[in-house]
N, C-alpha and C. Protein backbone atom coordinates (compact mmCIF):
# COMPACT_ATOMS: atom_id res chain seq x y z
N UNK A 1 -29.12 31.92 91.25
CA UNK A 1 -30.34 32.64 91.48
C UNK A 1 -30.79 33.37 90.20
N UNK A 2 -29.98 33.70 89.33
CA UNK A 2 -30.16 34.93 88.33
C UNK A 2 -30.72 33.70 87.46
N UNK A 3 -30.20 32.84 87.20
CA UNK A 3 -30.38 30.96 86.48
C UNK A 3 -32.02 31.34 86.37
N UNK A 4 -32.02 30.73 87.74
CA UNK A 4 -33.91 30.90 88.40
C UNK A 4 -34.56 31.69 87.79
N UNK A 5 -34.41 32.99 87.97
CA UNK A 5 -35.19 33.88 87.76
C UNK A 5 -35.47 33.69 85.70
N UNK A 6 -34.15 33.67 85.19
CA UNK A 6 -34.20 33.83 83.72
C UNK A 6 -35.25 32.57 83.10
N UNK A 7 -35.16 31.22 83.49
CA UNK A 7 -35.41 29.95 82.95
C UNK A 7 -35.99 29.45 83.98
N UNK A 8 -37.52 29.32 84.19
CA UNK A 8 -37.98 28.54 85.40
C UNK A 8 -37.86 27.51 85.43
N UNK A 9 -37.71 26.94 86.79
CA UNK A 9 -37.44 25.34 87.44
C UNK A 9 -38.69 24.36 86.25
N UNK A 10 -37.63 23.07 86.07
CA UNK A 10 -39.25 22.16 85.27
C UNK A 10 -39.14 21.49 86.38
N UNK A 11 -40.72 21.11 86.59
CA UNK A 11 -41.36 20.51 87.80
C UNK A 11 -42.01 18.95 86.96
N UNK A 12 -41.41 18.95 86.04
CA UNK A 12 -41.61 17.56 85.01
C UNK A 12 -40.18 16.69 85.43
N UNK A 13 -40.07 15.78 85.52
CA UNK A 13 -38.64 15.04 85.15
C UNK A 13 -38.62 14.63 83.66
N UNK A 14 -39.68 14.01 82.93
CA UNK A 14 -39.95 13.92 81.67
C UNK A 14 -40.77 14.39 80.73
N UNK A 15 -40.29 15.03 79.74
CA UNK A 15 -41.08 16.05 78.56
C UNK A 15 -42.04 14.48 77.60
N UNK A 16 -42.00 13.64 77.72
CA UNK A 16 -42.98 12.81 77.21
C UNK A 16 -44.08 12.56 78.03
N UNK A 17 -44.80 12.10 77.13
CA UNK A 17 -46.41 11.48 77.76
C UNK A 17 -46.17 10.05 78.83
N UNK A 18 -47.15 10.48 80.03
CA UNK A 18 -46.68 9.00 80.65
C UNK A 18 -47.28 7.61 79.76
N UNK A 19 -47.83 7.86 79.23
CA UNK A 19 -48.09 6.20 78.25
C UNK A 19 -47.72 6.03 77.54
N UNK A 20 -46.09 6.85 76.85
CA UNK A 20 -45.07 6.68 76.18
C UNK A 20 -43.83 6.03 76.91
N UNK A 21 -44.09 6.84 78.22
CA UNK A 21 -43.08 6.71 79.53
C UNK A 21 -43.09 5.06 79.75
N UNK A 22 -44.59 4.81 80.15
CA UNK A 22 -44.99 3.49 80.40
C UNK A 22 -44.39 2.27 79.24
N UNK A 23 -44.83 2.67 78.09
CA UNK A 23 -44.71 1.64 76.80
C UNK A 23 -43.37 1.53 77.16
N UNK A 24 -42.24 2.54 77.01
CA UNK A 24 -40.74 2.30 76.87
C UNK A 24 -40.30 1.97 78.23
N UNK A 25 -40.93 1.70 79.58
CA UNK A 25 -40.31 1.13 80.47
C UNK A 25 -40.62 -0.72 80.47
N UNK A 26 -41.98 -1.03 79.84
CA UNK A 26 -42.36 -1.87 79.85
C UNK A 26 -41.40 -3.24 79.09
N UNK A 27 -40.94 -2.34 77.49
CA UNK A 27 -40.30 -2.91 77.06
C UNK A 27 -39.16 -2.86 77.14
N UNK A 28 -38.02 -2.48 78.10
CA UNK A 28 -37.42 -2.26 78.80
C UNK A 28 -37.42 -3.46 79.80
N UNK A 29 -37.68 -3.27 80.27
CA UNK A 29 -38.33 -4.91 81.16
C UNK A 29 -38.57 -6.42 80.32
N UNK A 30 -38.89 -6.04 79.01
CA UNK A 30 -39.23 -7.33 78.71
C UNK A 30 -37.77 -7.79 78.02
N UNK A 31 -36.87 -6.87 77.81
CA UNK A 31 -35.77 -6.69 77.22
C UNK A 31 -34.67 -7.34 77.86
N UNK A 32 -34.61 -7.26 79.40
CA UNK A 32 -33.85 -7.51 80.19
C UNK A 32 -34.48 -8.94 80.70
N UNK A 33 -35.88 -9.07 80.86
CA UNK A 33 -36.29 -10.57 80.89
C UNK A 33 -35.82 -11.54 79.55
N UNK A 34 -36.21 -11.26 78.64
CA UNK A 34 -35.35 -11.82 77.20
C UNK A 34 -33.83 -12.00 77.45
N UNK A 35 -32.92 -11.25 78.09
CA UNK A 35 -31.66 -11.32 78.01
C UNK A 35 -31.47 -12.08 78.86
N UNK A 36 -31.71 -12.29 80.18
CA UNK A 36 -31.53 -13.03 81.43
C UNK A 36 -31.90 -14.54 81.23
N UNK A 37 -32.98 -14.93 80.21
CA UNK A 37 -33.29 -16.25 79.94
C UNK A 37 -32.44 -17.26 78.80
N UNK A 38 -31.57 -15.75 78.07
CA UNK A 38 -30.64 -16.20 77.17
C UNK A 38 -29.69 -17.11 77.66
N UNK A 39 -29.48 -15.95 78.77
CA UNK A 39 -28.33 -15.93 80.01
C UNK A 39 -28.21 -17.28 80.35
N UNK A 40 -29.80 -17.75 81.09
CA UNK A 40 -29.44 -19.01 81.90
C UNK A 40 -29.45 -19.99 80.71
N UNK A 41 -30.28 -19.77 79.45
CA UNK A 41 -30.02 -20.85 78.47
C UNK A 41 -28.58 -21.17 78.17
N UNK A 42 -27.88 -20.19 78.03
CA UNK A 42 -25.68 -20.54 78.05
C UNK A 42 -25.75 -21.33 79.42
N UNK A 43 -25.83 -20.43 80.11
CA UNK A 43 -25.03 -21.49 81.53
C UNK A 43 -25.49 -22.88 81.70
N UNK A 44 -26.72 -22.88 81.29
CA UNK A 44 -27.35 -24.43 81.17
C UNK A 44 -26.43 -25.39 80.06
N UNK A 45 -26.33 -25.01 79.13
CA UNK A 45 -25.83 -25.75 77.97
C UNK A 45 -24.24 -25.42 78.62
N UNK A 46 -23.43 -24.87 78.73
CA UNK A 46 -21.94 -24.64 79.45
C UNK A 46 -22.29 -25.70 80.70
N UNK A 47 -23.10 -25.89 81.69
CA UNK A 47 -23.16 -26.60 82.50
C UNK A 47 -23.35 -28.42 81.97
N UNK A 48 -24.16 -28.23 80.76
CA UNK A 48 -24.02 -29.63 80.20
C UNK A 48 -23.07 -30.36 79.84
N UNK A 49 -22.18 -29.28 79.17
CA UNK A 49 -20.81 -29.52 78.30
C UNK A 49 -19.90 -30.21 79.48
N UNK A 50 -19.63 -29.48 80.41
CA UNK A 50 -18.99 -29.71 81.81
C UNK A 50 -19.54 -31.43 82.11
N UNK A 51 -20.49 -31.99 82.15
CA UNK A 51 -21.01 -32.94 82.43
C UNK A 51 -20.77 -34.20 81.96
N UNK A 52 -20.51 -33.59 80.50
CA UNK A 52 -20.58 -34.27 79.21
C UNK A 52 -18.93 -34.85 79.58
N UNK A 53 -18.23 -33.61 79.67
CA UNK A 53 -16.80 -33.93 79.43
C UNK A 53 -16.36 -34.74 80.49
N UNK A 54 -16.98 -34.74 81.93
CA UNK A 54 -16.59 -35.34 82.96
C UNK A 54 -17.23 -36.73 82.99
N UNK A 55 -18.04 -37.15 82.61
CA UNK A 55 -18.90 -38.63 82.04
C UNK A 55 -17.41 -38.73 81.57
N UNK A 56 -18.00 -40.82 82.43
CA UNK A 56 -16.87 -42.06 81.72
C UNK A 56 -17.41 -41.83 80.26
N UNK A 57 -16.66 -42.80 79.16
CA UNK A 57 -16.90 -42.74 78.12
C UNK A 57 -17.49 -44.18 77.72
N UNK A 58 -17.12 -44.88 78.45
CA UNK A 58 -17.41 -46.31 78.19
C UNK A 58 -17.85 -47.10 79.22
N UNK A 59 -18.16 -48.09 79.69
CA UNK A 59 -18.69 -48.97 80.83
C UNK A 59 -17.29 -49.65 81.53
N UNK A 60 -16.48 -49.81 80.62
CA UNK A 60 -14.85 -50.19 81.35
C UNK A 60 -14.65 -49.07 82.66
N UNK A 61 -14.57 -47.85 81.51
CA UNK A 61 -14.23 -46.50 82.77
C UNK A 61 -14.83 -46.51 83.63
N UNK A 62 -16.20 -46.73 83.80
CA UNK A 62 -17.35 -46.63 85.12
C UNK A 62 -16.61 -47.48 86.04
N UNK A 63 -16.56 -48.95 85.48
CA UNK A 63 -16.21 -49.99 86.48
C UNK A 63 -14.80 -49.72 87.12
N UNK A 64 -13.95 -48.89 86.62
CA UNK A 64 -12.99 -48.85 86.79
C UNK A 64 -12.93 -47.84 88.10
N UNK A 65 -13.81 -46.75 87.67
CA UNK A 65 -13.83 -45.35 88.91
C UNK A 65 -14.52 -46.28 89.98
N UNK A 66 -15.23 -47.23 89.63
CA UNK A 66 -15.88 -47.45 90.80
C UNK A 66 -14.84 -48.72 91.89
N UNK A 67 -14.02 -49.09 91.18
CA UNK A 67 -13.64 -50.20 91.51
C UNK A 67 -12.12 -49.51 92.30
């Protein structure tokens, strides 16, 4: 209470301008969209590799899995 009285309550959550607020949430967002597309670009190429390695190597092998 004594807190209160000395230092009034801020009724702000943020001491910046909201179209500073805005700019740095925005890019914030575009930051995490950028990272997430990185993201699926690995798992895509890791998912190729996987593909790659499990492919016959030759037309013998095919006939062979299939046979």
């Amino acid at each position: 209470m004594v807190i209160d009285h000395l230092k009034p309550v801020m009724t702000e959550s943020h001491p910046i301008s909201a179209e500073e607020l805005a700019a740095l949430q925005g890019r914030a967002l575009e930051a995490k969209a950028n990272e997430a597309a990185l993201g699926a670009n690995q798992i895509d190429a890791e998912a190729q590799d996987l593909i790659d390695a499990d492919a016959p190597q030759s037309i013998d092998e095919k006939q062979s899995i299939t046979n």
